[in-house]
PDB file of N, CA and C in Angstrom:
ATOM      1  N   UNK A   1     141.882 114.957 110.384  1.00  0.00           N
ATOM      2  CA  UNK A   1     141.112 113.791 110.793  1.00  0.00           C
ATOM      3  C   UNK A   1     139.661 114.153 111.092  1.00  0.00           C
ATOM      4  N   UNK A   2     139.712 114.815 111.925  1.00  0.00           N
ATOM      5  CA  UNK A   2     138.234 116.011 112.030  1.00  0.00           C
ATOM      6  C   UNK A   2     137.198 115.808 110.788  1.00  0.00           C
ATOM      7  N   UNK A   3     138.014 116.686 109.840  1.00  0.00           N
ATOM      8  CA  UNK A   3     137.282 117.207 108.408  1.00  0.00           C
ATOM      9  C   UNK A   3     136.875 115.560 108.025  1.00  0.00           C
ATOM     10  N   UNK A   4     137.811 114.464 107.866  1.00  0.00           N
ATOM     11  CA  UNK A   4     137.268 113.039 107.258  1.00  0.00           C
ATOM     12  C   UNK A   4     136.260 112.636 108.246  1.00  0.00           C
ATOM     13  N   UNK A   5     135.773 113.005 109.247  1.00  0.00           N
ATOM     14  CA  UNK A   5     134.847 112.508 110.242  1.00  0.00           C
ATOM     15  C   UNK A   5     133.469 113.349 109.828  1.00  0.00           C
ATOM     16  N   UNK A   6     133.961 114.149 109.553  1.00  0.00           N
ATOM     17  CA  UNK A   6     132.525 115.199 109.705  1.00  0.00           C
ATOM     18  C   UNK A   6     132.111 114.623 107.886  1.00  0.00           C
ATOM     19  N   UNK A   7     133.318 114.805 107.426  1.00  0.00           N
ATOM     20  CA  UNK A   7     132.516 114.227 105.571  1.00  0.00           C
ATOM     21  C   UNK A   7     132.095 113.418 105.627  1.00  0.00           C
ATOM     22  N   UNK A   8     132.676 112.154 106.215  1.00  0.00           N
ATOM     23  CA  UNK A   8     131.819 110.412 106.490  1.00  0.00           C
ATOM     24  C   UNK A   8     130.773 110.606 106.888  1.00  0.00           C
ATOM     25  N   UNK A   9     130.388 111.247 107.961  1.00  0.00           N
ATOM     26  CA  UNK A   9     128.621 111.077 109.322  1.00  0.00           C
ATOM     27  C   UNK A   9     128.151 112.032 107.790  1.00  0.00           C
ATOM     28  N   UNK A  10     128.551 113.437 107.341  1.00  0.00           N
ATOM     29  CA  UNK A  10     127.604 113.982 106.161  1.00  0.00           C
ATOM     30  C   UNK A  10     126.765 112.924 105.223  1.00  0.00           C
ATOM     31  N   UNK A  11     128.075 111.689 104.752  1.00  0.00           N
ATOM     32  CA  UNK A  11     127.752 111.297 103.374  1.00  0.00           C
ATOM     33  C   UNK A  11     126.786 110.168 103.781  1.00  0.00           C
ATOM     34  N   UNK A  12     126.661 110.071 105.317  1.00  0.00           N
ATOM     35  CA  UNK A  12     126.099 109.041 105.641  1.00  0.00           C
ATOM     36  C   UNK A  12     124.498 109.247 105.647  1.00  0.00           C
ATOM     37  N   UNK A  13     124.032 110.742 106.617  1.00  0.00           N
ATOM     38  CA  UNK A  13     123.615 111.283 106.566  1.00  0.00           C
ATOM     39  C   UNK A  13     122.621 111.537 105.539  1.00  0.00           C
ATOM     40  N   UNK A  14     123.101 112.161 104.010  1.00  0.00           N
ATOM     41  CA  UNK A  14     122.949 112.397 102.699  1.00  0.00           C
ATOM     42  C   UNK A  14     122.444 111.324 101.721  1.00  0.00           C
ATOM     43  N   UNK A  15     123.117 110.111 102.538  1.00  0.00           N
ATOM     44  CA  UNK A  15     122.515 108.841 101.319  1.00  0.00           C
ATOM     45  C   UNK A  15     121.453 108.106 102.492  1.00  0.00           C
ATOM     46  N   UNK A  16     121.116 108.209 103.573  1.00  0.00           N
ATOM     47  CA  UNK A  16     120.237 107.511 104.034  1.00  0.00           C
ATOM     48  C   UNK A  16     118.666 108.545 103.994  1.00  0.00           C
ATOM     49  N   UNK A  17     117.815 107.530 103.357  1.00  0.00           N
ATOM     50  CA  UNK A  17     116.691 107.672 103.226  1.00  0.00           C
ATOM     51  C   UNK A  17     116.270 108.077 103.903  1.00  0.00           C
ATOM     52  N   UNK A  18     115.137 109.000 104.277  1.00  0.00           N
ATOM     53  CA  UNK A  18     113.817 109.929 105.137  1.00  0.00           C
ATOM     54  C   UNK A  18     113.356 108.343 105.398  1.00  0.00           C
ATOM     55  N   UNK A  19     112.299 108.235 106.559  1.00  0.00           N
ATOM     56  CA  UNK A  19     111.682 107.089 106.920  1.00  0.00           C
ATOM     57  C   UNK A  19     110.302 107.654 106.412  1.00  0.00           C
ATOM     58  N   UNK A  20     110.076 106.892 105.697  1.00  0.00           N
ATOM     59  CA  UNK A  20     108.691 106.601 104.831  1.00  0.00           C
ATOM     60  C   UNK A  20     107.598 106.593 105.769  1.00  0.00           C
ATOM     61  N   UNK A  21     106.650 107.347 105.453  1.00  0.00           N
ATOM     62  CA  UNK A  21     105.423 107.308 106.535  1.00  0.00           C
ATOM     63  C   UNK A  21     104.551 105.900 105.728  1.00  0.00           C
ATOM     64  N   UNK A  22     103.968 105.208 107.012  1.00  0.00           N
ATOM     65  CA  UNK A  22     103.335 103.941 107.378  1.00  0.00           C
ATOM     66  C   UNK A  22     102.076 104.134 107.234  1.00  0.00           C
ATOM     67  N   UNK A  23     101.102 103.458 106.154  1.00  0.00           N
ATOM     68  CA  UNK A  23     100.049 103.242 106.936  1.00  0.00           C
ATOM     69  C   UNK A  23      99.025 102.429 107.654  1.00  0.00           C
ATOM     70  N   UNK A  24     100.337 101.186 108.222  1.00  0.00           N
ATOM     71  CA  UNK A  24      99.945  99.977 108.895  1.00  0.00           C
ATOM     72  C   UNK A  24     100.163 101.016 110.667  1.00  0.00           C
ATOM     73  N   UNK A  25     101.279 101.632 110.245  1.00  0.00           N
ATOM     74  CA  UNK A  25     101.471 102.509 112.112  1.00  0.00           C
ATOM     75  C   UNK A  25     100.867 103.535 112.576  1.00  0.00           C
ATOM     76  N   UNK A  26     100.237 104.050 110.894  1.00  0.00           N
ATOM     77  CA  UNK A  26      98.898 104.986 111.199  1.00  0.00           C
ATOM     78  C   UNK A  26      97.836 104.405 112.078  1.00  0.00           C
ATOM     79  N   UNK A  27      97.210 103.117 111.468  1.00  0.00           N
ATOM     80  CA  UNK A  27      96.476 102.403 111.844  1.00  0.00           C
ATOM     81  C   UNK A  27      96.126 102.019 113.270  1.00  0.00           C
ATOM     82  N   UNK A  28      97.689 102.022 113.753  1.00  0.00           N
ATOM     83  CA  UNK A  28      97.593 101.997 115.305  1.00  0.00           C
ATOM     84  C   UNK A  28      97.701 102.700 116.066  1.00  0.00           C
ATOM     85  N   UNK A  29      98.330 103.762 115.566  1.00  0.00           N
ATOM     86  CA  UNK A  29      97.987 105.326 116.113  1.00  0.00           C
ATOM     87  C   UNK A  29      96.785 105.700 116.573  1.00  0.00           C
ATOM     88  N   UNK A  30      95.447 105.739 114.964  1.00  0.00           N
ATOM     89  CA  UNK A  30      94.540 105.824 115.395  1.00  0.00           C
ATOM     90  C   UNK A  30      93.675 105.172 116.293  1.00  0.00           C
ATOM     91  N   UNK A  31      94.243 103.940 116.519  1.00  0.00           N
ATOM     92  CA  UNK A  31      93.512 103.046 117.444  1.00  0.00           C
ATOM     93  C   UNK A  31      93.752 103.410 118.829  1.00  0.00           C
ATOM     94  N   UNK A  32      94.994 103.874 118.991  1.00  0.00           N
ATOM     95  CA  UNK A  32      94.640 104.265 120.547  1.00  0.00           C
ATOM     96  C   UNK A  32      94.661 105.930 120.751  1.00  0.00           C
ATOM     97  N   UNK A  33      95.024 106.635 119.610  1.00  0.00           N
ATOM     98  CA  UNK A  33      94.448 108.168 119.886  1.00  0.00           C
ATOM     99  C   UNK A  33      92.968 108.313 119.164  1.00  0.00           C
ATOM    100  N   UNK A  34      92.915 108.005 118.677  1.00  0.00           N
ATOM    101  CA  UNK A  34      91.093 108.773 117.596  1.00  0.00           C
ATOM    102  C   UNK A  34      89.987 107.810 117.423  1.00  0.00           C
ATOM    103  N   UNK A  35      90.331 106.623 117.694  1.00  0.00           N
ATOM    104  CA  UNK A  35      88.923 105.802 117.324  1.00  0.00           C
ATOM    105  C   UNK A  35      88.194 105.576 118.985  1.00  0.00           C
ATOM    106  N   UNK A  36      88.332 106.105 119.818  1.00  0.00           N
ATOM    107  CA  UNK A  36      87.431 106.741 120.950  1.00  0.00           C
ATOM    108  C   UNK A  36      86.169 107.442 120.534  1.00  0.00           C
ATOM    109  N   UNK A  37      86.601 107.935 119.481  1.00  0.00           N
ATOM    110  CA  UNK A  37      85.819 109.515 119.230  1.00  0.00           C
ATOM    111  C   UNK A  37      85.969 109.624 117.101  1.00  0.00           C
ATOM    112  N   UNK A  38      86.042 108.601 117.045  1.00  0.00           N
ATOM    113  CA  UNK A  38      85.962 108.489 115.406  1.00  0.00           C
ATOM    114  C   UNK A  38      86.074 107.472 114.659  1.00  0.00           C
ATOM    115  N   UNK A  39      85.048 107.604 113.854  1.00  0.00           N
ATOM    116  CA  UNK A  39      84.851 105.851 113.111  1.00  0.00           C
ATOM    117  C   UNK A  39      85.675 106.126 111.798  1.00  0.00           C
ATOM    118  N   UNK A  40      85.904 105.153 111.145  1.00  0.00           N
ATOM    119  CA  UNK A  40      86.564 105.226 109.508  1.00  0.00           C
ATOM    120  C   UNK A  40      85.828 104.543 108.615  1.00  0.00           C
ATOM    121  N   UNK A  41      84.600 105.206 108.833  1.00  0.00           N
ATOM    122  CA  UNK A  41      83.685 104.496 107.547  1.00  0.00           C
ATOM    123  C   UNK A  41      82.190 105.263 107.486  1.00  0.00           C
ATOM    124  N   UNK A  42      82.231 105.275 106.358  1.00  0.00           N
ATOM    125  CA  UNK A  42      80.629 106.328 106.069  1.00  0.00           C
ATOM    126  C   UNK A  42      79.558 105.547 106.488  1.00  0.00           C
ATOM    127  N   UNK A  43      79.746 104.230 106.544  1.00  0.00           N
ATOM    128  CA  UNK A  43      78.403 103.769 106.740  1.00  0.00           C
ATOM    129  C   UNK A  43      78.341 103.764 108.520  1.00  0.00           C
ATOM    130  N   UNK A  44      79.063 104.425 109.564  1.00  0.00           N
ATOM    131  CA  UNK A  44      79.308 103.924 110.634  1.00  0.00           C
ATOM    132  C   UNK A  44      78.326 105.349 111.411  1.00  0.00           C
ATOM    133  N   UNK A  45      77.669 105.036 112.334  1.00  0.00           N
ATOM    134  CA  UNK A  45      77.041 106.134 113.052  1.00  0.00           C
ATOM    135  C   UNK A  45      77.909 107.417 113.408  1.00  0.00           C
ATOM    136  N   UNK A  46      77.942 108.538 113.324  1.00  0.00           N
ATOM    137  CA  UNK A  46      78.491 109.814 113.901  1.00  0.00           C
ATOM    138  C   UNK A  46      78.709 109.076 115.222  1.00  0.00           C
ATOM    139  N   UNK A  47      80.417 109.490 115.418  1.00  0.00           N
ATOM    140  CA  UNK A  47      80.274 109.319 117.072  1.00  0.00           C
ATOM    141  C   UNK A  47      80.595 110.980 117.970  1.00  0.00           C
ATOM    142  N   UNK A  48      81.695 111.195 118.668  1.00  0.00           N
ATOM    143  CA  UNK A  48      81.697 112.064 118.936  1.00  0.00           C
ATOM    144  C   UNK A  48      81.904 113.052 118.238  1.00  0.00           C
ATOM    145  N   UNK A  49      82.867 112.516 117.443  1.00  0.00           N
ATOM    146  CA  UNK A  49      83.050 113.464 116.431  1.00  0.00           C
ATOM    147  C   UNK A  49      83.024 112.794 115.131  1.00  0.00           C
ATOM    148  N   UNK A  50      83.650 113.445 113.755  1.00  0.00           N
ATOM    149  CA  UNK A  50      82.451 112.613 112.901  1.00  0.00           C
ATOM    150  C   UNK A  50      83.690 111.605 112.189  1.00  0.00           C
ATOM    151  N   UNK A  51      82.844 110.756 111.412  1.00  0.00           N
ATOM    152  CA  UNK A  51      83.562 109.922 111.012  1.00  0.00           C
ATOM    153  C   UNK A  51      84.916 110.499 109.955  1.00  0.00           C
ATOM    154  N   UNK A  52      86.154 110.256 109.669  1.00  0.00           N
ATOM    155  CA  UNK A  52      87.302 110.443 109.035  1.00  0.00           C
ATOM    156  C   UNK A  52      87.240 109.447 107.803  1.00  0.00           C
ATOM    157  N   UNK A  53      85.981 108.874 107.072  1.00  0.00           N
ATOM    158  CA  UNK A  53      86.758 108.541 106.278  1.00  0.00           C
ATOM    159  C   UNK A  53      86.553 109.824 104.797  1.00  0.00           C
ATOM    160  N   UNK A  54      87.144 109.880 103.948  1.00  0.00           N
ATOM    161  CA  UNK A  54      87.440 110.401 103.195  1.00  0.00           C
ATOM    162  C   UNK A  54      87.862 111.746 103.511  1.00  0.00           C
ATOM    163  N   UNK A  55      88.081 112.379 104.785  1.00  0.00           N
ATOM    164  CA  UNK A  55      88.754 113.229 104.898  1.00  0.00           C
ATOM    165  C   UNK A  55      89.368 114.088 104.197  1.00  0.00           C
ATOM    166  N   UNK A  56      90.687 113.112 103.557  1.00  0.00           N
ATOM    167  CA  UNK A  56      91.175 114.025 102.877  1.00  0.00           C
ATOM    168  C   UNK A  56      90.798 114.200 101.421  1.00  0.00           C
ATOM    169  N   UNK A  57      90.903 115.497 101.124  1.00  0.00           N
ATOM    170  CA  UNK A  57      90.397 115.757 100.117  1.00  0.00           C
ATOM    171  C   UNK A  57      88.955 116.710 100.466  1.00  0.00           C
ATOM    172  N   UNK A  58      88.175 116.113 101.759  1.00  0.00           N
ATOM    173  CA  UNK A  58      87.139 116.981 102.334  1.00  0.00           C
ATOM    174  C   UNK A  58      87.319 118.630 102.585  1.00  0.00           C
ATOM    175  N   UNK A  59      86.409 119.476 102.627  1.00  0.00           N
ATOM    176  CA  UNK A  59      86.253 120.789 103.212  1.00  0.00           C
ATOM    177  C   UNK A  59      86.187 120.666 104.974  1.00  0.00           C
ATOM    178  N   UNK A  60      86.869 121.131 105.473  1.00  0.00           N
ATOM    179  CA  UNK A  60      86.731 121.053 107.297  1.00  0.00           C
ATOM    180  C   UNK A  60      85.575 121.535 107.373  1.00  0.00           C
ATOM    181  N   UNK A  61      84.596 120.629 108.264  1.00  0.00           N
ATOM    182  CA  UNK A  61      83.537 120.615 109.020  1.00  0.00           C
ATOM    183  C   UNK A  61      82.334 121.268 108.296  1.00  0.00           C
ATOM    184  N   UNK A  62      82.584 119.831 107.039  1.00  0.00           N
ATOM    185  CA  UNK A  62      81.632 119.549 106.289  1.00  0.00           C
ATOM    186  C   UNK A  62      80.987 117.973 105.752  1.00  0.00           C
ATOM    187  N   UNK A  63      81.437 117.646 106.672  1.00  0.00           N
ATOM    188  CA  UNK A  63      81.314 115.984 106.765  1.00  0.00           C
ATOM    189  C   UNK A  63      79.515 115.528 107.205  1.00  0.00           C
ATOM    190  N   UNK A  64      78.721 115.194 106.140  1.00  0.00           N
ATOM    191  CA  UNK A  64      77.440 115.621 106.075  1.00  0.00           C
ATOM    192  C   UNK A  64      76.544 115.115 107.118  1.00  0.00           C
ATOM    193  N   UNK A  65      76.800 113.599 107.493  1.00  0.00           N
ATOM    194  CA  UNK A  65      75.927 112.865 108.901  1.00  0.00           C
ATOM    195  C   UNK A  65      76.482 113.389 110.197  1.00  0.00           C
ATOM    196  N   UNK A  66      77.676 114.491 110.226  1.00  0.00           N
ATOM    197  CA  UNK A  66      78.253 114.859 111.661  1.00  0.00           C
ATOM    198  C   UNK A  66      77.342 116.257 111.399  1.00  0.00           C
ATOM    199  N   UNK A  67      76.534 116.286 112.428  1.00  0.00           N
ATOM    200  CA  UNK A  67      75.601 117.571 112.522  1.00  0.00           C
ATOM    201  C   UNK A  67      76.335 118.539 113.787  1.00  0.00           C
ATOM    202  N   UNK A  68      77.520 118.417 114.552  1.00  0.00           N
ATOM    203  CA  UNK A  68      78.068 118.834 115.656  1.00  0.00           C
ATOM    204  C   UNK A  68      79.148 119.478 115.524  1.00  0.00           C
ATOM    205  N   UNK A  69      79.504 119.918 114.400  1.00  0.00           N
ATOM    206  CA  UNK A  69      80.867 120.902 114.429  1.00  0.00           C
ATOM    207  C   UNK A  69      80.772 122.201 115.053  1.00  0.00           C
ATOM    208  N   UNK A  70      81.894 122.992 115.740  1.00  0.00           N
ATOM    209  CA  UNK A  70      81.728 123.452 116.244  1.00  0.00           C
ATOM    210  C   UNK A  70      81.669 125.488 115.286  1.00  0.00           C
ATOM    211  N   UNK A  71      81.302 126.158 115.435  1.00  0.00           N
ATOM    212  CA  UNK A  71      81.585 127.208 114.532  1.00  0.00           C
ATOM    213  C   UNK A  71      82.657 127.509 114.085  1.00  0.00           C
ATOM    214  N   UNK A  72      84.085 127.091 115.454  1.00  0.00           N
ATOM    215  CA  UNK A  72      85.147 127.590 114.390  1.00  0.00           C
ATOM    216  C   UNK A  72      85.672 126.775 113.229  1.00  0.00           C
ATOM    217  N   UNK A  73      85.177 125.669 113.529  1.00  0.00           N
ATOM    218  CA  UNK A  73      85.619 124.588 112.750  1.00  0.00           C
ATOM    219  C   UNK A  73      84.717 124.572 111.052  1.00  0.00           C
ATOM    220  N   UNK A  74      83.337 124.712 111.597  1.00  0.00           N
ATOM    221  CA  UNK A  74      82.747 125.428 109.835  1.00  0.00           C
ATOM    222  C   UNK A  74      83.292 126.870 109.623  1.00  0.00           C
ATOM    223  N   UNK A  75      83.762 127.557 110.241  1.00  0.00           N
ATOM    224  CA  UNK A  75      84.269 128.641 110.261  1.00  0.00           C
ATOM    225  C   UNK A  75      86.019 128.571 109.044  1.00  0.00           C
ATOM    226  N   UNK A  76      86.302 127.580 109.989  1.00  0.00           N
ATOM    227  CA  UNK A  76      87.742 126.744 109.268  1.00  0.00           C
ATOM    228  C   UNK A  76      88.018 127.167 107.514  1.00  0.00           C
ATOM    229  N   UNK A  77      87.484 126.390 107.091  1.00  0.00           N
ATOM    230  CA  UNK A  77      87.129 126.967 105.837  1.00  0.00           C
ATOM    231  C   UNK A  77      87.941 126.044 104.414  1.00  0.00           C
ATOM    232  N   UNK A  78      89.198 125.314 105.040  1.00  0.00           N
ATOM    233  CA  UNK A  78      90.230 125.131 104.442  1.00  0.00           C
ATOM    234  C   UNK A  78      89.883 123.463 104.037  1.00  0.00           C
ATOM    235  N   UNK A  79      90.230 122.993 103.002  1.00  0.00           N
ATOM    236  CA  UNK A  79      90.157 121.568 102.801  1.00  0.00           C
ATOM    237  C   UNK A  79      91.359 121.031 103.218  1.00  0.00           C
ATOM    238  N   UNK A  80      91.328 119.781 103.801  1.00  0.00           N
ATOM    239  CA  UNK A  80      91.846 118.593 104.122  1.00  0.00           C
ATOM    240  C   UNK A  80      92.826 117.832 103.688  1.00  0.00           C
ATOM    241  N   UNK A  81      94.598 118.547 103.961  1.00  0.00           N
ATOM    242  CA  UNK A  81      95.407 117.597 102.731  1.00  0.00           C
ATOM    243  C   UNK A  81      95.992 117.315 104.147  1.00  0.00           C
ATOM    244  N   UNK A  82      97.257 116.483 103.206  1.00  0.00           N
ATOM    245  CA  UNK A  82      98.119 116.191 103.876  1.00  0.00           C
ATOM    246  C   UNK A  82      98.931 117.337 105.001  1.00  0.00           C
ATOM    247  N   UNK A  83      99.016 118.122 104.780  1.00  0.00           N
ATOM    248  CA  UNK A  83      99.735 119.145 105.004  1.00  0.00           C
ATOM    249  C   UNK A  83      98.917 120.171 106.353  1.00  0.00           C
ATOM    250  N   UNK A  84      97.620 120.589 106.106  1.00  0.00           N
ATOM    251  CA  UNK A  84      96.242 120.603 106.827  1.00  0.00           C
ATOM    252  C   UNK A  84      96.159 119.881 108.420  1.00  0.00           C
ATOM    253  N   UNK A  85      95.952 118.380 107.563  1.00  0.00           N
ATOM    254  CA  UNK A  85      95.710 117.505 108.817  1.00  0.00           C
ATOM    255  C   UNK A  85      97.053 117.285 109.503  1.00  0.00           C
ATOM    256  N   UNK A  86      97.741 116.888 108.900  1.00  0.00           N
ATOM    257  CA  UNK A  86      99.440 117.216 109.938  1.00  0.00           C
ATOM    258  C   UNK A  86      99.511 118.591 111.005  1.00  0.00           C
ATOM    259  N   UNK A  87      99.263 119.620 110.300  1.00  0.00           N
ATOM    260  CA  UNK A  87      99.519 120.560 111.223  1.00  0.00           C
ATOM    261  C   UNK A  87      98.403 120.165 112.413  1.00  0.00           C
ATOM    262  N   UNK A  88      97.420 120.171 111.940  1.00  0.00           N
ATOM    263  CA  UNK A  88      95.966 120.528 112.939  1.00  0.00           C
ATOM    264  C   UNK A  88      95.703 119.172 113.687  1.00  0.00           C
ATOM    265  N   UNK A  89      96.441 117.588 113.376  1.00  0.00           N
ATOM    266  CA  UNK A  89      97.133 116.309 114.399  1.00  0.00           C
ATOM    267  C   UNK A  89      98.100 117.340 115.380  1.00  0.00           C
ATOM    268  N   UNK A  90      99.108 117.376 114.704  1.00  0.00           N
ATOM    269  CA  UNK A  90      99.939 118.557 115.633  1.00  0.00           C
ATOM    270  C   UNK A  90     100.046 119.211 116.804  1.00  0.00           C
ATOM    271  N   UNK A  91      98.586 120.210 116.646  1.00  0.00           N
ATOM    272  CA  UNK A  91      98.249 121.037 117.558  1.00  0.00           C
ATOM    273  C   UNK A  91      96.933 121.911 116.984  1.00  0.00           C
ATOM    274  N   UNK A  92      95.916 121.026 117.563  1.00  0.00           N
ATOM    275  CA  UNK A  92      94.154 121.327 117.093  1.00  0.00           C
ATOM    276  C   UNK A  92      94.328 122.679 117.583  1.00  0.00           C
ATOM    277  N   UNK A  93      94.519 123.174 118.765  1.00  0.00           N
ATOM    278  CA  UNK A  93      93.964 124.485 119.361  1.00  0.00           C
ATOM    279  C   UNK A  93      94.553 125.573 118.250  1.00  0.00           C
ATOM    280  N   UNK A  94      95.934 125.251 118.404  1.00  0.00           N
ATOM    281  CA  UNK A  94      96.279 126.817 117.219  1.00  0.00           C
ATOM    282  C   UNK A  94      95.945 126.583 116.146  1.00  0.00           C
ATOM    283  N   UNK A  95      95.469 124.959 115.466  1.00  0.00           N
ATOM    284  CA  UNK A  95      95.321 125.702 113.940  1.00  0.00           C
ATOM    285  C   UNK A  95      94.061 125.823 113.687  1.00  0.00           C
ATOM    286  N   UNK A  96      93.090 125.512 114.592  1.00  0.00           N
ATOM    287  CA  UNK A  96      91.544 126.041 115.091  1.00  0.00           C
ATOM    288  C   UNK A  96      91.071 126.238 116.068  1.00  0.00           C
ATOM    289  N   UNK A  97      91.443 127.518 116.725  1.00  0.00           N
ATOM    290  CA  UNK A  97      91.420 127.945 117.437  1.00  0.00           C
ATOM    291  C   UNK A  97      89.772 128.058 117.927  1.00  0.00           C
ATOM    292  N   UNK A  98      89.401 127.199 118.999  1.00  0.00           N
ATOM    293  CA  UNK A  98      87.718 127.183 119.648  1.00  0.00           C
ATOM    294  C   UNK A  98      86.866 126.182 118.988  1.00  0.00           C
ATOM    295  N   UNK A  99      87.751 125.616 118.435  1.00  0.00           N
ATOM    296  CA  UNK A  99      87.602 124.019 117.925  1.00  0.00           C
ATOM    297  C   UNK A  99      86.825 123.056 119.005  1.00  0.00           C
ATOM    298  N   UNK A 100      86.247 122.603 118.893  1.00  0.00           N
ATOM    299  CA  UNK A 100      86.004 121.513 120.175  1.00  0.00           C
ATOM    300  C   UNK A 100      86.771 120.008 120.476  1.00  0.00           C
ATOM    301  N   UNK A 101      87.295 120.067 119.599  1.00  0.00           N
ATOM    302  CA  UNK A 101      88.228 118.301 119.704  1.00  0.00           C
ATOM    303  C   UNK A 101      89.053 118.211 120.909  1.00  0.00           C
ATOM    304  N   UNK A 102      88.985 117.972 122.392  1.00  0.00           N
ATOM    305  CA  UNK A 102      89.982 118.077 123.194  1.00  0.00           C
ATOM    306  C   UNK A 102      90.661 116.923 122.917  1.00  0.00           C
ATOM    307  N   UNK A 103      91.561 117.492 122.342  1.00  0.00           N
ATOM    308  CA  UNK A 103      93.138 116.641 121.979  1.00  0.00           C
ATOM    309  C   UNK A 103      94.182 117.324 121.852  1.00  0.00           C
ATOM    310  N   UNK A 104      95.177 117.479 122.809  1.00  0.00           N
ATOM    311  CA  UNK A 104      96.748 118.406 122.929  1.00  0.00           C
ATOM    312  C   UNK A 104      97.014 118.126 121.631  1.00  0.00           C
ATOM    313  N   UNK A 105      97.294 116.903 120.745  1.00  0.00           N
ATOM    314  CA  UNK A 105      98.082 117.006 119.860  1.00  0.00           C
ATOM    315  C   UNK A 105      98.911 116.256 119.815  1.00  0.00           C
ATOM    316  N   UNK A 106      99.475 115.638 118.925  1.00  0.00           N
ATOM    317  CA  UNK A 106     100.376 114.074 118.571  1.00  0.00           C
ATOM    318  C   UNK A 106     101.787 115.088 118.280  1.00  0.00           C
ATOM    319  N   UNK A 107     102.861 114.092 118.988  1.00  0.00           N
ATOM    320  CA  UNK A 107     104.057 115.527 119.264  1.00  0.00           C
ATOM    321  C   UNK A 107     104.912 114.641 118.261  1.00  0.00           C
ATOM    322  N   UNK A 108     104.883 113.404 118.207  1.00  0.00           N
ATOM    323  CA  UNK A 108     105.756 112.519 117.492  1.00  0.00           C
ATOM    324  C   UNK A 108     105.452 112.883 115.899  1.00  0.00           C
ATOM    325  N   UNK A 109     106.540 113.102 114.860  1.00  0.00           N
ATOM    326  CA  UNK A 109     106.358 113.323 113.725  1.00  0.00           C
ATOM    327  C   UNK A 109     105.917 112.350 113.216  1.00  0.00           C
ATOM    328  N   UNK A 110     106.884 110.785 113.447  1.00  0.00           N
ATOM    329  CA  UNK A 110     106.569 109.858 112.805  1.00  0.00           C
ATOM    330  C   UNK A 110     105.236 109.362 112.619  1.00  0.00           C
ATOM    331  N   UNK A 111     105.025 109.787 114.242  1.00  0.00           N
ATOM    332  CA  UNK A 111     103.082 108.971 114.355  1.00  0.00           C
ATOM    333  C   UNK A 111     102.246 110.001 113.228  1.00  0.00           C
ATOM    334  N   UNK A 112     102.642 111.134 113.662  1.00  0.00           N
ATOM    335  CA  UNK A 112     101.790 112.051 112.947  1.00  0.00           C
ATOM    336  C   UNK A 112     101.813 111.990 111.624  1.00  0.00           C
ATOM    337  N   UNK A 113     102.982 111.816 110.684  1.00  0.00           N
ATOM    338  CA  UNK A 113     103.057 111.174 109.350  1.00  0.00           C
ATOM    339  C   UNK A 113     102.343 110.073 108.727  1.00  0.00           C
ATOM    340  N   UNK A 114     102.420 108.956 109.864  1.00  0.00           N
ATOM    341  CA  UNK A 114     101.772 107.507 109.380  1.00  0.00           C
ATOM    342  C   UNK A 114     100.415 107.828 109.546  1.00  0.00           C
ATOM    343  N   UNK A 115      99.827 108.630 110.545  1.00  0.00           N
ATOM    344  CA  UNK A 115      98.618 108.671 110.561  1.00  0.00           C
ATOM    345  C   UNK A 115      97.793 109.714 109.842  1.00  0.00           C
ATOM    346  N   UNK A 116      98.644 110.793 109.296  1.00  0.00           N
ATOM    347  CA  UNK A 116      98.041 111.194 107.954  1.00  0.00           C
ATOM    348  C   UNK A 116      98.241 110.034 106.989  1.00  0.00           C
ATOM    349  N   UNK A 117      99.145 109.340 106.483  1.00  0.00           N
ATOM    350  CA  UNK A 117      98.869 108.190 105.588  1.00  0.00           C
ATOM    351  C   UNK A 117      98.346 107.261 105.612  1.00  0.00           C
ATOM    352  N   UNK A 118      97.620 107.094 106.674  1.00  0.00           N
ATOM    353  CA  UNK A 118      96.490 106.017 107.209  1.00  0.00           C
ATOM    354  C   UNK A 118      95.391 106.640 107.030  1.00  0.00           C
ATOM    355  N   UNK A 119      94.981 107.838 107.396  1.00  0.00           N
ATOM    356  CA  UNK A 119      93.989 108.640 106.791  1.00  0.00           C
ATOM    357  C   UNK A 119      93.962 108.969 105.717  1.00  0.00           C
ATOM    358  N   UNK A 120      94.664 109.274 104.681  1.00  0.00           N
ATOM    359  CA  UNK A 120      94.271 109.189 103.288  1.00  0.00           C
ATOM    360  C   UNK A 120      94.051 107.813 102.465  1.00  0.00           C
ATOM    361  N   UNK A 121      94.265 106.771 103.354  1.00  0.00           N
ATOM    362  CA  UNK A 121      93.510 106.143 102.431  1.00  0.00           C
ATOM    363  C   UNK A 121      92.360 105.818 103.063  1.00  0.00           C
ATOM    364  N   UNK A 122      91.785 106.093 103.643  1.00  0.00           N
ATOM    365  CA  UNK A 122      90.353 105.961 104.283  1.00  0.00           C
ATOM    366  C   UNK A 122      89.610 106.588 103.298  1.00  0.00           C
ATOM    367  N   UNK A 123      88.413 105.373 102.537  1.00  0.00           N
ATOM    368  CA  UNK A 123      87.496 105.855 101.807  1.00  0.00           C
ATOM    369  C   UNK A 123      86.204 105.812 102.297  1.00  0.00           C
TER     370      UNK A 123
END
């Protein structure tokens, strides 16, 4: 009886879909973690830090009207994917270490998913 319990929750498991990252829940993510301190549009003044749109696909802390990066961050070196900005949403300090962004880091996967997919489409 066991073994038919554990195969059922498997097959259940196995056929249900990953939850699709959002980028309507990105959207609100960023609204109450990053748009303090970041606009989503080129035409928008540098604020604290610089604007995110086209991000991805960008070189880190090379975003041309933000004159304020910090050295480790031009130091950084790495362009901007999906994969990049997930980790470094994550946890800024370890994956740039002397970074200036004080932000612990988004612990929730989901948020952190939707809001890389809310950021890539920022043009």
């Amino acid at each position: 009886m066991a073994r038919i319990l554990i195969a059922a929750a498997l097959a259940v498991l196995i056929s249900t879909p990953a939850l699709a990252a959002d980028a309507g829940a990105g959207s609100k993510v960023f609204k109450t973690q990053c748009a303090i301190c970041h606009a989503t549009s080129t035409s928008a003044a540098p604020g604290i830090g610089p604007s995110l749109a086209g991000v991805v696909g960008r070189k880190a802390g090379t975003q041309a009207a933000y004159k304020s990066y910090s050295p480790a961050m031009k130091a950084y070196g790495k362009v901007w994917s999906g994969v990049t900005l997930k980790a470094y949403i994550t946890n800024p300090a370890k994956v740039v270490p002397g970074n200036k962004m004080p932000f612990a880091g988004l612990k929730d996967a989901g948020q952190t998913d939707s809001l890389v997919e809310y950021l890539a489409g920022l043009r």
